[in-house]
Protein backbone atom coordinates (compact mmCIF):
# COMPACT_ATOMS: atom_id res chain seq x y z
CA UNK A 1 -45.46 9.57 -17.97
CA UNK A 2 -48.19 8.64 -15.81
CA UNK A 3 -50.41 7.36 -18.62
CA UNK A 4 -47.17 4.90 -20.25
CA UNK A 5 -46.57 3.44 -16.33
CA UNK A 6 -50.33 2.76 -16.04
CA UNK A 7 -50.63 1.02 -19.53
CA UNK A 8 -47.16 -0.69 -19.31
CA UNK A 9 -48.47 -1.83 -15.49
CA UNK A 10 -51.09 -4.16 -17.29
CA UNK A 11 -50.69 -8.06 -17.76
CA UNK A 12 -48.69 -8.17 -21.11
CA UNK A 13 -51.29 -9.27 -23.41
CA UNK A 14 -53.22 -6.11 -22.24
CA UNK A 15 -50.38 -3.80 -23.14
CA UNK A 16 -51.62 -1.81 -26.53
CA UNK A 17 -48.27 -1.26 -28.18
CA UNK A 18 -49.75 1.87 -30.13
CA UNK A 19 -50.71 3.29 -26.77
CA UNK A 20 -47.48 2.71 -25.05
CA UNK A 21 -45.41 4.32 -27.81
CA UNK A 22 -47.79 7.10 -28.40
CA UNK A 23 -47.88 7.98 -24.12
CA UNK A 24 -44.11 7.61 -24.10
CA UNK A 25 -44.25 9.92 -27.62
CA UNK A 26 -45.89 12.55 -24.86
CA UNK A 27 -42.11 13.24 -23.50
CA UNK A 28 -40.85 14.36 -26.84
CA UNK A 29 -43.96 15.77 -27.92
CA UNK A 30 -45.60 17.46 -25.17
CA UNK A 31 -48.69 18.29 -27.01
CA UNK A 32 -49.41 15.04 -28.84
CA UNK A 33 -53.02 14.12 -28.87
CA UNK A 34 -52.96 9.69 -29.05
CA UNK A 35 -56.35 9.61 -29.72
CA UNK A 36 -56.11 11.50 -33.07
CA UNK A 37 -53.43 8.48 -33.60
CA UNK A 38 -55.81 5.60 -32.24
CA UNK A 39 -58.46 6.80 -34.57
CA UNK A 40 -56.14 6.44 -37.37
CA UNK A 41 -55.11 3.19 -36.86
CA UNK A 42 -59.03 2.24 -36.32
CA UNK A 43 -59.55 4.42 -39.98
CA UNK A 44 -57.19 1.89 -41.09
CA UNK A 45 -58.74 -1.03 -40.04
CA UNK A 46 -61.85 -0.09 -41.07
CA UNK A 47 -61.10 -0.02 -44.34
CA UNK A 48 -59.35 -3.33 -44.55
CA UNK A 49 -62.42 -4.76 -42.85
CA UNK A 50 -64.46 -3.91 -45.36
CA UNK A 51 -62.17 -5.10 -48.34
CA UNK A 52 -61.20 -8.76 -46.63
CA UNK A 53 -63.94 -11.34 -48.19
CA UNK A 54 -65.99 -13.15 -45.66
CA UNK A 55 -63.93 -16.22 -45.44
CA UNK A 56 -60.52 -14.96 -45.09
CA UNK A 57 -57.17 -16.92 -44.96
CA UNK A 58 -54.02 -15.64 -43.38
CA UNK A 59 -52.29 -15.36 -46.39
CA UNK A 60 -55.42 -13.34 -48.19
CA UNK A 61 -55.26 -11.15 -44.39
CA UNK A 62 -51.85 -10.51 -45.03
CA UNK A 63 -52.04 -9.42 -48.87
CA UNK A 64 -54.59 -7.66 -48.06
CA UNK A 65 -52.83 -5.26 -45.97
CA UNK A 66 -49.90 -5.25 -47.45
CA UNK A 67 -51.62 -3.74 -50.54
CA UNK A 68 -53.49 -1.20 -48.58
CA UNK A 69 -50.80 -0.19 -45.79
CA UNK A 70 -47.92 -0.38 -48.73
CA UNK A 71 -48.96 0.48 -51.68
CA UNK A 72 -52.04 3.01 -51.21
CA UNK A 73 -50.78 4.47 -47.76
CA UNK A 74 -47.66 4.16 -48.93
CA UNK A 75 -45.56 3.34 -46.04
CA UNK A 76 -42.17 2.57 -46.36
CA UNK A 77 -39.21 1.46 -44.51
CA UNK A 78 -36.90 4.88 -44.22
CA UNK A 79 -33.84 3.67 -45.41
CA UNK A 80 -32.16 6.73 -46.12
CA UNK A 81 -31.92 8.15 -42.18
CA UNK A 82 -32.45 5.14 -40.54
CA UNK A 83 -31.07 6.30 -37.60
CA UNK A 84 -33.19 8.91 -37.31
CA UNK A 85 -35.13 9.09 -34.05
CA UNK A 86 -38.70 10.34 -35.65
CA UNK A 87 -38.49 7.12 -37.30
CA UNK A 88 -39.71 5.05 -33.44
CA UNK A 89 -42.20 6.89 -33.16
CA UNK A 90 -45.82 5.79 -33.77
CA UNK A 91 -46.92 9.14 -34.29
CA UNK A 92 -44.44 10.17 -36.67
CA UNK A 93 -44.43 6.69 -38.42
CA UNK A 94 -48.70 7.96 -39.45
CA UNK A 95 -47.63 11.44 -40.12
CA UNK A 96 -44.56 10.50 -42.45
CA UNK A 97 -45.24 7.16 -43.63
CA UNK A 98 -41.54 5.97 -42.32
CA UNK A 99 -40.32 3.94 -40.40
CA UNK A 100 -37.74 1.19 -39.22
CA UNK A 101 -38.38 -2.75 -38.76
CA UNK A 102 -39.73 -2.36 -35.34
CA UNK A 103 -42.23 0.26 -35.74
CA UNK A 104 -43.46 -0.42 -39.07
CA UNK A 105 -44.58 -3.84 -37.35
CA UNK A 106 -46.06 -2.05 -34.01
CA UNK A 107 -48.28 -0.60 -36.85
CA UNK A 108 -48.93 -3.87 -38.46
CA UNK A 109 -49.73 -5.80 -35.02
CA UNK A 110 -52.24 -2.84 -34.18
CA UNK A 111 -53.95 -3.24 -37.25
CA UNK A 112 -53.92 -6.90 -37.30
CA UNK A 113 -55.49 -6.52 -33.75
CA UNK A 114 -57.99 -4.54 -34.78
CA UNK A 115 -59.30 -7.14 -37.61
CA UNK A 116 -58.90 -10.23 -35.29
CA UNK A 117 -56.31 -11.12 -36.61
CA UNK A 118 -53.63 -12.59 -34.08
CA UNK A 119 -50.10 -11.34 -34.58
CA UNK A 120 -47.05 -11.35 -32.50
CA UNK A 121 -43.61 -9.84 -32.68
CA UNK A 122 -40.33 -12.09 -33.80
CA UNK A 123 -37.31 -10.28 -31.79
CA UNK A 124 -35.14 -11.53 -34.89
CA UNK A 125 -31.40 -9.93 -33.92
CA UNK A 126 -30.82 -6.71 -35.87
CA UNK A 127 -34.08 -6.84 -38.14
CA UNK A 128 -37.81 -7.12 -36.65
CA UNK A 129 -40.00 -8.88 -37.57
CA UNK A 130 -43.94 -10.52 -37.42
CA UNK A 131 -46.05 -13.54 -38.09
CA UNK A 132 -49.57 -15.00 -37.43
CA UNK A 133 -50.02 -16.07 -34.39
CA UNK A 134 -51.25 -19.69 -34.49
CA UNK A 135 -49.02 -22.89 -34.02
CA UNK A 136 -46.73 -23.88 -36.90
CA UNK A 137 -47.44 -20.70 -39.34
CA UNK A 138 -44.28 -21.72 -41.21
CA UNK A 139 -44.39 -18.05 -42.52
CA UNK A 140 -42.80 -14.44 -41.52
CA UNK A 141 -44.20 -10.83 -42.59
CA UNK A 142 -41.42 -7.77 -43.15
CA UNK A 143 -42.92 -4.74 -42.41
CA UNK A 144 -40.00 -2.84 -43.13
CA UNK A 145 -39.68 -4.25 -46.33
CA UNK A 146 -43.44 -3.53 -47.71
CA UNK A 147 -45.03 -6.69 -45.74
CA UNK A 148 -42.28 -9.35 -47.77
CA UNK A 149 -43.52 -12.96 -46.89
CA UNK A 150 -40.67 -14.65 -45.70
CA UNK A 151 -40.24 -18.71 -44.70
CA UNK A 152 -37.23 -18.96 -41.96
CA UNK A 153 -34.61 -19.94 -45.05
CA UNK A 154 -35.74 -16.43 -46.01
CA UNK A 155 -34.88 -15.16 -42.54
CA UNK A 156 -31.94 -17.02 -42.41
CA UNK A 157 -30.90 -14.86 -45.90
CA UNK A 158 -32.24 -11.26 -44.12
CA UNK A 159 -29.76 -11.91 -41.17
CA UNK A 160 -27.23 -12.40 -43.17
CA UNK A 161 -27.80 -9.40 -45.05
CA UNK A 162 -28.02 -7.38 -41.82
CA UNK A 163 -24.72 -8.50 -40.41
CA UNK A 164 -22.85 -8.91 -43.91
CA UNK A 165 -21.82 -11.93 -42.98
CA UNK A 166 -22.46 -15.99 -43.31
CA UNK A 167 -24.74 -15.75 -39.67
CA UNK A 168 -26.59 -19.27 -38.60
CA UNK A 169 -30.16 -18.75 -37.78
CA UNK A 170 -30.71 -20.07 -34.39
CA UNK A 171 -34.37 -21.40 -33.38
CA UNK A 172 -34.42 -18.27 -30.71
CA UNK A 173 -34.18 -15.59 -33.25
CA UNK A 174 -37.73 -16.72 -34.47
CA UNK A 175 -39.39 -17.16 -31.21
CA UNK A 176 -42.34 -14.85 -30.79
CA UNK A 177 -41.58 -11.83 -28.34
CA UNK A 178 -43.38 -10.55 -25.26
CA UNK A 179 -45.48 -6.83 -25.43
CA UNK A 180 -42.93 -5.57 -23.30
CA UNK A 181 -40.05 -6.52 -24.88
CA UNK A 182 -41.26 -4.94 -28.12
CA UNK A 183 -41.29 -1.61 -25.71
CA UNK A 184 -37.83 -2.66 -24.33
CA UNK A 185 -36.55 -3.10 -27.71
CA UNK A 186 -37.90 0.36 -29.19
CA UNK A 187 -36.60 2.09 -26.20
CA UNK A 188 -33.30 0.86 -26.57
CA UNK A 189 -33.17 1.63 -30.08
CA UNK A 190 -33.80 5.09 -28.69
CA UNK A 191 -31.54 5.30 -26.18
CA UNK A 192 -28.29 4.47 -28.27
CA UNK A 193 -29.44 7.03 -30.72
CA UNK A 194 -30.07 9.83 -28.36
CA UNK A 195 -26.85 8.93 -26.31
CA UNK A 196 -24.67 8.96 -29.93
CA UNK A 197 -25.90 12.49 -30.87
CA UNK A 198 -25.32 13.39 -26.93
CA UNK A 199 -28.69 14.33 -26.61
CA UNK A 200 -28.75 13.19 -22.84
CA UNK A 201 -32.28 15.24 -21.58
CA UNK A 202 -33.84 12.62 -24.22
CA UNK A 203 -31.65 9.65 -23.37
CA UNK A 204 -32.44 9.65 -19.60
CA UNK A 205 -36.06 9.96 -20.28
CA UNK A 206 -35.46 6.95 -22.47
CA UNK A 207 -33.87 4.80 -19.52
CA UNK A 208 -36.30 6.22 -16.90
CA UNK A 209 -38.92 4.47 -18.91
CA UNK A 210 -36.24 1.05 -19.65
CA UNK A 211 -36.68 1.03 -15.45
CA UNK A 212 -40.81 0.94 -15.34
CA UNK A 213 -40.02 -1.77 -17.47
CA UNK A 214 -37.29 -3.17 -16.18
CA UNK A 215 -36.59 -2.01 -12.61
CA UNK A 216 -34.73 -4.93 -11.74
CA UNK A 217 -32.02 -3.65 -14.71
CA UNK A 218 -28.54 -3.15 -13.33
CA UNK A 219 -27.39 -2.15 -16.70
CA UNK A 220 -29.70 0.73 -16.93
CA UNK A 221 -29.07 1.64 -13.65
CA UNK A 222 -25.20 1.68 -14.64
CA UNK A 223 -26.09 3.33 -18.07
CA UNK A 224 -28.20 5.92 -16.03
CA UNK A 225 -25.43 6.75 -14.04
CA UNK A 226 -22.97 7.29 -16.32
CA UNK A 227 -25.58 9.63 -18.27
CA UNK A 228 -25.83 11.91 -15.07
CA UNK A 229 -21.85 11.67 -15.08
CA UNK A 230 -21.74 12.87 -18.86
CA UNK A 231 -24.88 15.94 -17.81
CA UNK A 232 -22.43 16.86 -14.46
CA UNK A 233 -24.56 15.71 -12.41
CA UNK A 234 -22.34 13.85 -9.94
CA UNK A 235 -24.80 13.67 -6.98
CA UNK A 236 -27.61 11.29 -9.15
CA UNK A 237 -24.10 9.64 -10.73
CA UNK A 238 -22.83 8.33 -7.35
CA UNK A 239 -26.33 6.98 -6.24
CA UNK A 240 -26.87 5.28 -9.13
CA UNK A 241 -23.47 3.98 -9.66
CA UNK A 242 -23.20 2.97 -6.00
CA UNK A 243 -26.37 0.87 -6.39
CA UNK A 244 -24.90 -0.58 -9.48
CA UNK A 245 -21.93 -1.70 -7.70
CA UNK A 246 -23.40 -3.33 -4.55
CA UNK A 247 -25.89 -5.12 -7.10
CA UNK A 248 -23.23 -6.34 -9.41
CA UNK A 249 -19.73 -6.67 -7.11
CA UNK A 250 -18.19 -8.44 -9.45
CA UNK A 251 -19.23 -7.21 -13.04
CA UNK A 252 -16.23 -6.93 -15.46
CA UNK A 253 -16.74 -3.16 -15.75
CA UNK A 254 -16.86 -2.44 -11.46
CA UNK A 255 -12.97 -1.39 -11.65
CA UNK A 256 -13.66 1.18 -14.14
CA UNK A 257 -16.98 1.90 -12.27
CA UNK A 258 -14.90 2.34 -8.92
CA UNK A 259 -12.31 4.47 -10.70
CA UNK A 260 -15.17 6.81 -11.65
CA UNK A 261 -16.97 7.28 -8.64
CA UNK A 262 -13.03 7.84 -7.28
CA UNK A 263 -12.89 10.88 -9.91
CA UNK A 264 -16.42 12.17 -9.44
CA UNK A 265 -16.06 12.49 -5.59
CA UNK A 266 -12.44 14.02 -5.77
């Protein structure tokens, strides 16, 4: 972990989302190599460079990738288990060519990088996704859904499709996203789905790494407690859940939170 704390410790716009995932990867996959996965994505972008004509538009950038990541590489948004956890990873996103919104575009922004090509991350609710990064771009890039060019009436129409229901696109669902909330978001991704199939080992290494991020988090500090409550591991439980409570005295939850410490201790 000590190579994720030292490249999530960086000002934001020096955080290299590929790295990040691929160092955090290292807890699930002990003897993962990133720079066999860094010289990928430069492989990648090597090729591109070499396709994209000297005077380049965004929208010509854009095509151009899409055709090369989508329909040579063939990567594809894995709609059939798209709960499964492979599917956050960077490494298993090259070695599979699947992924879900938010990692399909961590691959995207890291090539984009890599050609010059500003990007940044739209924290859209329920379905990531991208767009140039220069003022009024007016346009949107699905990753998940082979690099679709969308204009925010488009957006509007994925949200809805998402939710299955009439939603109203608010202004904030289209706001560009920091590096580390990119991280926050794939790690909670990962934490509901290790904590749903009760795998709690992964889950708590999942909110260990939500609290380099976000150490000021009383809700992973809560969630981390009740993890060591569901692993029997009261001792870690009562710390954390003690903290939680003298942090947040009055959430809506400290009665329940109370009543569990009460039934841990007894």
């Amino acid at each position: 972990m000590k190579a994720f704390v030292l490249e999530v410790n960086q000002p934001d716009d020096q955080i290299s989302l590929a790295k990040a995932n691929l160092f955090f990867a290292q807890t699930q996959y002990p003897e993962l190599n990133p720079d066999i996965y860094l010289n990928q994505l430069d492989a990648i972008a090597s090729v591109l460079r070499d396709r994209l004509p000297e005077n380049s538009y965004p929208l010509k950038i854009i095509q151009t990738i899409n055709q090369y990541l989508f329909e040579e590489l063939r990567f594809t948004g894995n709609t059939r288990d798209y709960y499964d956890p492979r599917n956050s990873y960077l490494n298993e996103v090259l070695d599979r060519k699947l992924g879900i919104p938010l990692s399909l575009s961590i691959l995207y922004l890291e090539i984009a990088q890599r050609l010059n090509f500003p990007m940044v991350g739209i924290g859209m609710p329920g379905h990531f996704l991208i767009r140039p990064n220069f003022e009024d771009a007016g346009i949107f890039v699905d990753a998940f859904n082979q690099g679709e060019i969308l204009f925010p009436e488009d957006c509007e129409t994925r949200l809805q499709q998402v939710y299955q229901q009439p939603v109203k696109l608010e202004p904030a669902f289209l706001a560009p996203i920091s590096n580390r909330q990119i991280l926050v978001r794939m790690l909670t991704n990962l934490k509901f789905i290790y904590v749903n199939h009760n795998h709690y080992e992964k889950a708590l290494q999942v909110i260990n790494s939500l609290l380099i991020l976000l150490p000021d988090s009383e809700t992973e500090l809560r969630d981390r407690g009740l993890l060591y409550y569901q692993m029997g591991d009261g001792e870690h439980a009562i710390v954390d859940l003690e903290t939680y409570l003298q942090l947040s005295p009055n959430a809506q939850d400290a009665p329940a939170i109370y009543q569990l410490l009460e039934q841990i201790r007894s």
